[in-house]
N, C-alpha and C. Protein backbone atom coordinates (compact mmCIF):
# COMPACT_ATOMS: atom_id res chain seq x y z
N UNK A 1 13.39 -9.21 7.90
CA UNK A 1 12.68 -8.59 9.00
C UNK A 1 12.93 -7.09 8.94
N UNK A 2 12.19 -6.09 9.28
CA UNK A 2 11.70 -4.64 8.91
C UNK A 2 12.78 -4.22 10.39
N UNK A 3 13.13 -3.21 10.49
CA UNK A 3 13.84 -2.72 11.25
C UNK A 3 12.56 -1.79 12.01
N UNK A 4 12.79 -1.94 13.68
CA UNK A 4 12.08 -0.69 14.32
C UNK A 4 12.65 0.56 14.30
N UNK A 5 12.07 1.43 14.21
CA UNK A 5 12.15 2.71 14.45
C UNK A 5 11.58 2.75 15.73
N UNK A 6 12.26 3.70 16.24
CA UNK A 6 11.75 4.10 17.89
C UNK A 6 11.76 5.70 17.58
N UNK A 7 10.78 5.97 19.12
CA UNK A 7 10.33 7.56 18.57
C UNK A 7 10.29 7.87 20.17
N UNK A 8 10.52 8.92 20.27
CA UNK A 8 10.28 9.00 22.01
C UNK A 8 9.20 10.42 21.73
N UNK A 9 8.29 10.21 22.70
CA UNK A 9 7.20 11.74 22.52
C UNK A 9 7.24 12.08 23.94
N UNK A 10 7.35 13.69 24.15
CA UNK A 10 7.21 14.30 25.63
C UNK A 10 5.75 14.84 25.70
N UNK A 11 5.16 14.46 26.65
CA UNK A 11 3.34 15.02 26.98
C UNK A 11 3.64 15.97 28.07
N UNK A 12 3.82 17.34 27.65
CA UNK A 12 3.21 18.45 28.60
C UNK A 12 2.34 19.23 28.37
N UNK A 13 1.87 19.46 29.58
CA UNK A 13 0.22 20.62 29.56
C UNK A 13 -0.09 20.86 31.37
N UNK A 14 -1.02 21.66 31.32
CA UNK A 14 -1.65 21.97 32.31
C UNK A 14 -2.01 20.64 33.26
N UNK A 15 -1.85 20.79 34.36
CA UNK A 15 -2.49 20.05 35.55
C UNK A 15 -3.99 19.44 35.59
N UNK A 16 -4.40 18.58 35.23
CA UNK A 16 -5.59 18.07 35.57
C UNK A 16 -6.44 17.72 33.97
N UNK A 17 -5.17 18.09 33.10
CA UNK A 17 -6.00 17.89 31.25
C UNK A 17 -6.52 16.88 31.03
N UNK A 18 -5.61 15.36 31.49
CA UNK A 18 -5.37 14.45 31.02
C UNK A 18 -4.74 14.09 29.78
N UNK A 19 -3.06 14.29 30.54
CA UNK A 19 -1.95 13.64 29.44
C UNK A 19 -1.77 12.24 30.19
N UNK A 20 -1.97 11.80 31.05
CA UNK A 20 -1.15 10.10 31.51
C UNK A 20 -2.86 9.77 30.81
N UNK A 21 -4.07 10.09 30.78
CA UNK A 21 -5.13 9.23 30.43
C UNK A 21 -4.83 9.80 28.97
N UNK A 22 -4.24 10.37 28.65
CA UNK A 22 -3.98 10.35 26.86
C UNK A 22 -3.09 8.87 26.47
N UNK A 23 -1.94 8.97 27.23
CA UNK A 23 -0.49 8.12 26.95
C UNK A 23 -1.26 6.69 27.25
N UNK A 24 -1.84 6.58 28.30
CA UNK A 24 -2.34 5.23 28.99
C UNK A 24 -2.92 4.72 28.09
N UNK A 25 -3.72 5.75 27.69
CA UNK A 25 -4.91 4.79 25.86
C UNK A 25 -4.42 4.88 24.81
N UNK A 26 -2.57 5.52 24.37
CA UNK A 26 -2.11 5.30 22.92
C UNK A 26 -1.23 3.89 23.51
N UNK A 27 -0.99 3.82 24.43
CA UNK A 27 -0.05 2.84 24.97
C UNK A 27 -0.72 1.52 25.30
N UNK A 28 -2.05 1.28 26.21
CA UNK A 28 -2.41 0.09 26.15
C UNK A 28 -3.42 0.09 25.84
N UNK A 29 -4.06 0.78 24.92
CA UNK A 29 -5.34 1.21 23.91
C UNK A 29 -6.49 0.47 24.80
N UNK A 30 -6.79 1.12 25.95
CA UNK A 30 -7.22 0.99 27.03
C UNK A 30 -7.55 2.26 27.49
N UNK A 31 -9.45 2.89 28.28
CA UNK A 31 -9.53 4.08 28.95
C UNK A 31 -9.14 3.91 30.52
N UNK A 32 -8.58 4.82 30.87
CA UNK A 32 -7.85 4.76 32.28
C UNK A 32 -9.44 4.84 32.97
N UNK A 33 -10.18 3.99 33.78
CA UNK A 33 -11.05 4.31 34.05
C UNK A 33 -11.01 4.95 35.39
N UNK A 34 -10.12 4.96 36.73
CA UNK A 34 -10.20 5.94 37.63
C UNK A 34 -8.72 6.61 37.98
N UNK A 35 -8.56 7.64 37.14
CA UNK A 35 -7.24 8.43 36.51
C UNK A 35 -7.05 8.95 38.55
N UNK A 36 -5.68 8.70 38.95
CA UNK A 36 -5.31 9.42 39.77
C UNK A 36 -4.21 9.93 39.25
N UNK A 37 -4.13 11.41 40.12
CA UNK A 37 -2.90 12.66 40.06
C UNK A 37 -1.45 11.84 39.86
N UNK A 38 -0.85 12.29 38.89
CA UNK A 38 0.75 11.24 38.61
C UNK A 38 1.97 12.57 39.66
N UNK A 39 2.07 12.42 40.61
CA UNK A 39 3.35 12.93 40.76
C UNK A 39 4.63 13.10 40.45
N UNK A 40 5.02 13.67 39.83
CA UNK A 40 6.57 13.68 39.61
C UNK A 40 5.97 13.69 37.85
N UNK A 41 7.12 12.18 37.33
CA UNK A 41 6.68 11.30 35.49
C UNK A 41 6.49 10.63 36.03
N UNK A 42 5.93 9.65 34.41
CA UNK A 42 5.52 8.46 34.08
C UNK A 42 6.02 8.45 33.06
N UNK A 43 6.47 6.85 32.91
CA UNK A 43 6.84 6.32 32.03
C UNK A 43 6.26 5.51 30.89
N UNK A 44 5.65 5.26 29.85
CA UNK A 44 4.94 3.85 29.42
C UNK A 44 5.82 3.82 28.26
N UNK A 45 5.67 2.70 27.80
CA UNK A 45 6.21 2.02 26.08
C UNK A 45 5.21 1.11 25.76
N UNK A 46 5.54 1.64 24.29
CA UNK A 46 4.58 0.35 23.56
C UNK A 46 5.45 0.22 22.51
N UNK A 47 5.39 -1.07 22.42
CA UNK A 47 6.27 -2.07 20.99
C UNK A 47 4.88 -2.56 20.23
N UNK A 48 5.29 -1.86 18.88
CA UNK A 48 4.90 -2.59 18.22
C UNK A 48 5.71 -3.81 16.83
């Protein structure tokens, strides 16, 4: 069995770009279809 590698990535930018509707569709390869304002972080993981 192949060993995981884990990778951690930080998403910053401007207010209103869409980094959580970036992360949301590398993470559950899914479009966020009604993106609300994230206060504070967010967290997601994906295993592959």
């Amino acid at each position: 069995m192949a060993s995981l590698d884990r990778v951690k990535v930080l998403v910053l930018g401007d207010s209103g770009v869409g980094k959580s509707s970036l992360v949301h569709l590398l993470c559950q390869n899914q479009v966020l279809g009604n993106p609300s304002w994230t206060v504070g972080c967010s967290v997601d993981v994906r295993v592959q």
